[in-house]
C-alpha atoms as a PDB file:
ATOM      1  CA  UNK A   1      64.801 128.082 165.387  1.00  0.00           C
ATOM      2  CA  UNK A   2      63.042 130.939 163.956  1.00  0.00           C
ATOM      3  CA  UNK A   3      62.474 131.689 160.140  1.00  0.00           C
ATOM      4  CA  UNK A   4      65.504 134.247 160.129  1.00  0.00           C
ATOM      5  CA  UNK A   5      67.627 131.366 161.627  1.00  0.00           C
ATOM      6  CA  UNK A   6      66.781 129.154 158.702  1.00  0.00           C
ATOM      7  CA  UNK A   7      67.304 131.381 156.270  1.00  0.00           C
ATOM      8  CA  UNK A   8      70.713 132.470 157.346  1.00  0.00           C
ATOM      9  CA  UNK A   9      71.981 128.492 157.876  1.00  0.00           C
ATOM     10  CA  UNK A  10      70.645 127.983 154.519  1.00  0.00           C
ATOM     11  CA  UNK A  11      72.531 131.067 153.160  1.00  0.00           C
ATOM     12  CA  UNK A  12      75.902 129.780 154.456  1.00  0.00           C
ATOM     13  CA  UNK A  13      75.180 126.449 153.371  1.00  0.00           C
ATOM     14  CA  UNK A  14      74.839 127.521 150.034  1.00  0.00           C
ATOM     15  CA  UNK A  15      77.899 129.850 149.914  1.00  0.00           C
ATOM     16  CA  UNK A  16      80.286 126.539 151.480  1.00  0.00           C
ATOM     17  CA  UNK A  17      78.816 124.250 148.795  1.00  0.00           C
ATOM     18  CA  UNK A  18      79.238 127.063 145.694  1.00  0.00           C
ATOM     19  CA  UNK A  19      83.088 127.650 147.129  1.00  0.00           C
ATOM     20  CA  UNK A  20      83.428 124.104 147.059  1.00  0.00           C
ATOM     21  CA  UNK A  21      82.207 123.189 144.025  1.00  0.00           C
ATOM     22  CA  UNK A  22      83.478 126.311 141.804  1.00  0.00           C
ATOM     23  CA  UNK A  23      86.621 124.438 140.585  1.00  0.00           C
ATOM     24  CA  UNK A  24      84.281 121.963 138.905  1.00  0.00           C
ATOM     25  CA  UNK A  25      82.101 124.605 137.228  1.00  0.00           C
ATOM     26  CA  UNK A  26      85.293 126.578 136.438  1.00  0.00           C
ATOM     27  CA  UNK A  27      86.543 123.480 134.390  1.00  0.00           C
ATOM     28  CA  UNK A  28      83.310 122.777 133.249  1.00  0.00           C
ATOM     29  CA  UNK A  29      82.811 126.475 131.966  1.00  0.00           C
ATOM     30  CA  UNK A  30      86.101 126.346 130.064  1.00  0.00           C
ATOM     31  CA  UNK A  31      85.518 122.777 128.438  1.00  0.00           C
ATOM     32  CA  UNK A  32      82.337 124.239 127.205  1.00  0.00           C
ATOM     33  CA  UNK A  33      83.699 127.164 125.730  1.00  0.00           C
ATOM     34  CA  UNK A  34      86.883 125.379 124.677  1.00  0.00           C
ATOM     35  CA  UNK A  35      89.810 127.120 126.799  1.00  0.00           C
ATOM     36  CA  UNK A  36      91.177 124.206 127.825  1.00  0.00           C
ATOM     37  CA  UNK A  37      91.302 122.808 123.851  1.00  0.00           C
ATOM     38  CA  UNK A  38      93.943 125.225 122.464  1.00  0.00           C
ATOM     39  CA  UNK A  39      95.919 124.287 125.486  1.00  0.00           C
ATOM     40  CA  UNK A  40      95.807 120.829 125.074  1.00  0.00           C
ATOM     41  CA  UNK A  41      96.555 120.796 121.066  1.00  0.00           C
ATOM     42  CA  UNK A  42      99.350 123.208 121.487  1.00  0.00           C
ATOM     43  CA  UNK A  43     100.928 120.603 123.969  1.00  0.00           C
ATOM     44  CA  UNK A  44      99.979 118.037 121.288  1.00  0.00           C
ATOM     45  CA  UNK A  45     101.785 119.562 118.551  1.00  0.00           C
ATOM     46  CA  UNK A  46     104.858 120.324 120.755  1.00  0.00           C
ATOM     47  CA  UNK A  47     104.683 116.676 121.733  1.00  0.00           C
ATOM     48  CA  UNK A  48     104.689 115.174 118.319  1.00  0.00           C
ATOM     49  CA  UNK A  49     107.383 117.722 117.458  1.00  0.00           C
ATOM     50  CA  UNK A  50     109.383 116.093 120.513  1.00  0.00           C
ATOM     51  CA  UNK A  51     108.753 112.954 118.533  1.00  0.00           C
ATOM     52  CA  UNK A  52     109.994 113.892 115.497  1.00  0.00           C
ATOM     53  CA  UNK A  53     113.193 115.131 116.733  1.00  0.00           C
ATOM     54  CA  UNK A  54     114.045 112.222 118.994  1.00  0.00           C
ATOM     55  CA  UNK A  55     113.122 110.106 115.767  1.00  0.00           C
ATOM     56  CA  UNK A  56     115.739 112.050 113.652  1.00  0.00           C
ATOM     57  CA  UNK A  57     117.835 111.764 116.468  1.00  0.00           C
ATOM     58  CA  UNK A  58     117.885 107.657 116.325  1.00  0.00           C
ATOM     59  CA  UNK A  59     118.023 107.794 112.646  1.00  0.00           C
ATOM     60  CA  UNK A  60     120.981 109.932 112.919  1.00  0.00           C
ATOM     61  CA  UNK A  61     122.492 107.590 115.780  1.00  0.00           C
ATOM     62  CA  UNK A  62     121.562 104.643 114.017  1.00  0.00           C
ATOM     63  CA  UNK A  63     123.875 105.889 110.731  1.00  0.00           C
ATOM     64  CA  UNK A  64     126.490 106.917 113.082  1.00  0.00           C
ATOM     65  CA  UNK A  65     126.390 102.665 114.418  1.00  0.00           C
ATOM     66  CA  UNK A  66     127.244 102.051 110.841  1.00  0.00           C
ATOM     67  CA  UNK A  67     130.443 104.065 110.571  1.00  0.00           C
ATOM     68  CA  UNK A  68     132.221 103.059 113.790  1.00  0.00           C
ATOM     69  CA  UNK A  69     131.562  99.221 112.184  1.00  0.00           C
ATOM     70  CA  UNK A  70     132.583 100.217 109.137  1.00  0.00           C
ATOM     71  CA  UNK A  71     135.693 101.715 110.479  1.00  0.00           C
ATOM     72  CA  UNK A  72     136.240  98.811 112.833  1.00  0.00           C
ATOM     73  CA  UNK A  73     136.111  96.132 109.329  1.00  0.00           C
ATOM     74  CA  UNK A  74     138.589  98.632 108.087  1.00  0.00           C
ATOM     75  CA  UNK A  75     141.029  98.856 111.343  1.00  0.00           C
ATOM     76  CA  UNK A  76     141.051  95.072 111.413  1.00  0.00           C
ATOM     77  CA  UNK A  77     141.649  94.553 107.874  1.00  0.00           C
ATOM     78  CA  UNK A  78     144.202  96.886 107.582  1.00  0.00           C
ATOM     79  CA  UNK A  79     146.461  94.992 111.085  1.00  0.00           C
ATOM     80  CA  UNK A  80     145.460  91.786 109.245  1.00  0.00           C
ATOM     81  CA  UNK A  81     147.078  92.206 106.226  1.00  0.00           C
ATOM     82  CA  UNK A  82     150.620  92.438 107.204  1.00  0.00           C
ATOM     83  CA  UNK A  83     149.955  89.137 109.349  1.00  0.00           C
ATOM     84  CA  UNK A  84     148.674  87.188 106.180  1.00  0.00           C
ATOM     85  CA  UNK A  85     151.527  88.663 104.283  1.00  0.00           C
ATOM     86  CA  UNK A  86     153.890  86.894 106.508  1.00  0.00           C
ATOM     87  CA  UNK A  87     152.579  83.195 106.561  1.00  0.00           C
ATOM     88  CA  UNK A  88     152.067  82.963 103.397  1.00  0.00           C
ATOM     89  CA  UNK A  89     155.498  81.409 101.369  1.00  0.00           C
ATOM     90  CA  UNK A  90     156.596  83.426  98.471  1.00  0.00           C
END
């Protein structure tokens, strides 16, 4: 092998390893200049506002619990009272 040879192996050796590598300086690049940032606190904050809601949600759920018991004292109250009405002498 000549000196033109090496020069031209070297050449595509160092075009294979820059293709390979470029995703890696690409994400490198924008986590230096803080691309990728924004991106990731906007999914934050849409995240946490997930949380929020599904926290109303099981507050609002949880209240809802409380009714259907509440309406199931009153259902059984209300059938109960005739049948205490009856065995009880007058």
């Amino acid at each position: 092998m000549n000196g033109k040879d090496i020069a031209v192996v070297a050449v595509f050796c160092t075009a294979i390893v820059g293709m390979l590598l470029r995703p890696l300086f690409v994400a490198w690049a924008r986590r230096i200049g803080g691309g990728a940032t924004s991106d990731v606190a906007h999914e934050l904050d849409e995240l946490r506002q997930r949380v929020a809601d599904l926290e109303a949600e099981r507050a609002r759920l949880l209240e809802l619990e409380d009714r259907v018991d509440f309406a199931e004292r009153m259902l059984a109250q209300r059938d109960a009272a005739p049948q205490l009405a009856q065995r009880t002498p007058a």
